[in-house]
N, C-alpha and C. Protein backbone atom coordinates (compact mmCIF):
# COMPACT_ATOMS: atom_id res chain seq x y z
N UNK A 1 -6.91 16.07 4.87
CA UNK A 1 -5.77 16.02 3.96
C UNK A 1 -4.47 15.81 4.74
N UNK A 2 -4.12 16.55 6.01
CA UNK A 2 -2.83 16.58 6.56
C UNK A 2 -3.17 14.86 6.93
N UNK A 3 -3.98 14.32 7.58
CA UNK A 3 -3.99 13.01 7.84
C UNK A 3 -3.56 11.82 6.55
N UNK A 4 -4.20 12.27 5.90
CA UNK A 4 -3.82 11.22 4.93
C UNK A 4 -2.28 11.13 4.53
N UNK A 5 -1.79 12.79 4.25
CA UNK A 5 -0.11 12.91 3.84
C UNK A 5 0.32 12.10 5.24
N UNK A 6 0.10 12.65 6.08
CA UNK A 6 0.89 11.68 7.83
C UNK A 6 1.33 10.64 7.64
N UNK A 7 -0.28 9.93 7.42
CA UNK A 7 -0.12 8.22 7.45
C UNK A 7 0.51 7.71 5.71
N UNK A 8 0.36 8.63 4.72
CA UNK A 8 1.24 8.32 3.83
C UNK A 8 2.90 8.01 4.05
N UNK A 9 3.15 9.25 4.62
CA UNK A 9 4.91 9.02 4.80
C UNK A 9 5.06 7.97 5.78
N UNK A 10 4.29 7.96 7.19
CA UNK A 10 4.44 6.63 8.31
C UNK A 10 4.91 5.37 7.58
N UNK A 11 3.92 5.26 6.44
CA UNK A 11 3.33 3.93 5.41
C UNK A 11 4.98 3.67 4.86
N UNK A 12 5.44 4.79 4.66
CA UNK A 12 6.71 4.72 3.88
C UNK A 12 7.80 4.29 5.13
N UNK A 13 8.25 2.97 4.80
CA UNK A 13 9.04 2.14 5.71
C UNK A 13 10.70 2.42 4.86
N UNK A 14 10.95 3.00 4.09
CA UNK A 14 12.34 3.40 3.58
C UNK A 14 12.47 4.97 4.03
N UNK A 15 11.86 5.55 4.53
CA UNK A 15 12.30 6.54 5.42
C UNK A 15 12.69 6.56 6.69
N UNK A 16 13.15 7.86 7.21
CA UNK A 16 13.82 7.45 8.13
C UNK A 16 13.13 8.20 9.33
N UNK A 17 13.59 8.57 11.42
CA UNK A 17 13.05 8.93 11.68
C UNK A 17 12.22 10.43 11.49
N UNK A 18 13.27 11.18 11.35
CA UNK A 18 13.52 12.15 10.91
C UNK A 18 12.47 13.17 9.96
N UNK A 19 12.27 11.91 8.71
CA UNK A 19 11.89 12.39 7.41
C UNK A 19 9.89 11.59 8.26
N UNK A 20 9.87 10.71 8.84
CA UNK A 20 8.19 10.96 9.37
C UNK A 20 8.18 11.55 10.31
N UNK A 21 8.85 12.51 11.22
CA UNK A 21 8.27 13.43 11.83
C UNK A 21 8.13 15.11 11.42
N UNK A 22 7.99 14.80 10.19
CA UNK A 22 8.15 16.17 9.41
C UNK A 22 6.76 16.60 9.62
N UNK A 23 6.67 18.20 10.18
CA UNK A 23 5.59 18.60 9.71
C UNK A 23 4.74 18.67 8.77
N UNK A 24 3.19 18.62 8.72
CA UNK A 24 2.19 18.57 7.79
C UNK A 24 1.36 19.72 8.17
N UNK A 25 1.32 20.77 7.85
CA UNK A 25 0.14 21.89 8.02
C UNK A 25 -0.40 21.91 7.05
N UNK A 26 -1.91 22.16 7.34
CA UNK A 26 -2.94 22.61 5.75
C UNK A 26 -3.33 23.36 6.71
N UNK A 27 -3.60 24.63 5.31
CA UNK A 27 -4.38 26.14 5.64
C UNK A 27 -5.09 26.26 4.44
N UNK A 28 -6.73 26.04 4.45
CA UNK A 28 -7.77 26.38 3.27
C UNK A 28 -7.00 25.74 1.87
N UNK A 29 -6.32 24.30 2.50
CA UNK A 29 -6.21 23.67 0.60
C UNK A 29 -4.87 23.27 0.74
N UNK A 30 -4.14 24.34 1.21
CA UNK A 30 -2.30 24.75 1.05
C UNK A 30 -1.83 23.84 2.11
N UNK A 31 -0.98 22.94 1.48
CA UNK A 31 0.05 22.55 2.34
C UNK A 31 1.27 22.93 2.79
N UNK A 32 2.05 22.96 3.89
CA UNK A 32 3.51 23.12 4.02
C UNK A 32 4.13 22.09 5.04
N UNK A 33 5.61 21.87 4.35
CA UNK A 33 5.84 20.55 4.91
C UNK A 33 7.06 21.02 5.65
N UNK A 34 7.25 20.83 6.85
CA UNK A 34 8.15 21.74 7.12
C UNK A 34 9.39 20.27 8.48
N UNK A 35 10.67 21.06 8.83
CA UNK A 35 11.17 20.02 9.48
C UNK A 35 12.42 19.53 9.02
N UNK A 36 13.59 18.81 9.28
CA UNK A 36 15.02 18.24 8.66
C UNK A 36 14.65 16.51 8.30
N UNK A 37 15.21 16.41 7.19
CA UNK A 37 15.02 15.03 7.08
C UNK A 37 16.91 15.15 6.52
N UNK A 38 17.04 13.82 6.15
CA UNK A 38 18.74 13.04 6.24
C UNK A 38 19.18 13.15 4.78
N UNK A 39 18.51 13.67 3.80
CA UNK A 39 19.07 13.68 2.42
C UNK A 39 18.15 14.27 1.53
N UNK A 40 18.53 14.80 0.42
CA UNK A 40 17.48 15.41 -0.16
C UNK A 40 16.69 14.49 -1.13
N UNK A 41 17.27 13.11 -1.71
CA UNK A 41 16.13 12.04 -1.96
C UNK A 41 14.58 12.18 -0.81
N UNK A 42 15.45 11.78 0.83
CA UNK A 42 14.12 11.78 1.12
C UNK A 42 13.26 12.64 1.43
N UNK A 43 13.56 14.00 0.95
CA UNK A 43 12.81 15.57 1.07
C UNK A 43 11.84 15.46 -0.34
N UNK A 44 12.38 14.54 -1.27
CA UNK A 44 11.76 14.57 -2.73
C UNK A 44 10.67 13.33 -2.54
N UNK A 45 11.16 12.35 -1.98
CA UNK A 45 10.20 11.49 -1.41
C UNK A 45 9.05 11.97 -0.74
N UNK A 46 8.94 12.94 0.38
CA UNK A 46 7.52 13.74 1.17
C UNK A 46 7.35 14.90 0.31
N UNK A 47 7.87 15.14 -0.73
CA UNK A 47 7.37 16.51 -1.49
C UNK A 47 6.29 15.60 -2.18
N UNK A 48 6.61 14.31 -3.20
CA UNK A 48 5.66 13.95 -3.97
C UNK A 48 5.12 13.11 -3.18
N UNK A 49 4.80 12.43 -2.09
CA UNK A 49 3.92 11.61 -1.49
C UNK A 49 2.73 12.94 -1.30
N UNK A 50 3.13 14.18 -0.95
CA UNK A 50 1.98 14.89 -0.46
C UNK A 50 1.45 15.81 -1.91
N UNK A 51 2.46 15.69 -2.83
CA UNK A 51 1.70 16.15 -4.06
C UNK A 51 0.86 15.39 -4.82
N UNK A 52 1.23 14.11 -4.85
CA UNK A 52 -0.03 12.74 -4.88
C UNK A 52 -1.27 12.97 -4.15
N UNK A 53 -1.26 13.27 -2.68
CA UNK A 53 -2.62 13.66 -2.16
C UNK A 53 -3.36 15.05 -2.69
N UNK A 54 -2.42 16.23 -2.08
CA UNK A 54 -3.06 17.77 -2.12
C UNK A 54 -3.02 17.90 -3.85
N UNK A 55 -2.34 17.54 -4.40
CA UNK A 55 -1.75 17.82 -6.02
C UNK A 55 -0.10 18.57 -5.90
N UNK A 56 0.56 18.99 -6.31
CA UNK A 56 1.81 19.60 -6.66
C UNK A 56 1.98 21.00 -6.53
N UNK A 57 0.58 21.26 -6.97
CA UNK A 57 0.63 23.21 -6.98
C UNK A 57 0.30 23.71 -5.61
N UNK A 58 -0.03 22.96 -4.71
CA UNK A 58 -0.50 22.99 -3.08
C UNK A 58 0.24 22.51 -2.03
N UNK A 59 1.72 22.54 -2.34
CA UNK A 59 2.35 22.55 -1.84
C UNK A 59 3.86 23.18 -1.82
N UNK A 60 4.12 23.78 0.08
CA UNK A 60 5.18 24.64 0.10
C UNK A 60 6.01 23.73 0.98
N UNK A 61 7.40 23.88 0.47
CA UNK A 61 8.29 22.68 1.11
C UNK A 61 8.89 23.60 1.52
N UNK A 62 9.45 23.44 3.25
CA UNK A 62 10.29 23.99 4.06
C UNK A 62 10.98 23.20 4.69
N UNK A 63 11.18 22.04 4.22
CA UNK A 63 12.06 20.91 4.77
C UNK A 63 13.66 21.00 4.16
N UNK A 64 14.09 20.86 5.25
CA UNK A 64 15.85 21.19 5.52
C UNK A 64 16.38 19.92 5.57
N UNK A 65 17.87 19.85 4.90
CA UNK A 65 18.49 18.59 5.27
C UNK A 65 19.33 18.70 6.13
N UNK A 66 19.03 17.63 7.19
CA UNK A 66 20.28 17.98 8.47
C UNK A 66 21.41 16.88 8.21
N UNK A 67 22.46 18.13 9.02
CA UNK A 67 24.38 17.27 8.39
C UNK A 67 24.04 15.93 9.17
């Protein structure tokens, strides 16, 4: 699962560096996405790319927007 979210956001060429080097942890199902990306569009962008894979309810967002 963390592989697939990875190469999902990589795939995503309107992000920036920032927002694909965001962490991907899975623990038994649960995701958390953790890390600064540049705006909160693109924090909403890796919330639902990885709720598309894991589903929505399996995921914990700890991604920060940096100034």
């Amino acid at each position: 699962m963390t592989q697939n979210i990875r190469q999902a956001i990589i795939d995503d060429k309107s992000l920036s560096t920032n927002a694909h080097n965001v962490k991907v942890i899975t623990v038994r199902g649960m995701v958390t996405l953790k890390g600064p990306v540049r705006s909160e569009e693109e924090k909403r962008t890796i919330e639902e790319i990885a709720g598309q894979v894991a589903g929505r309810d399996k995921i914990t967002s700890e991604i920060g927007i940096a100034p």
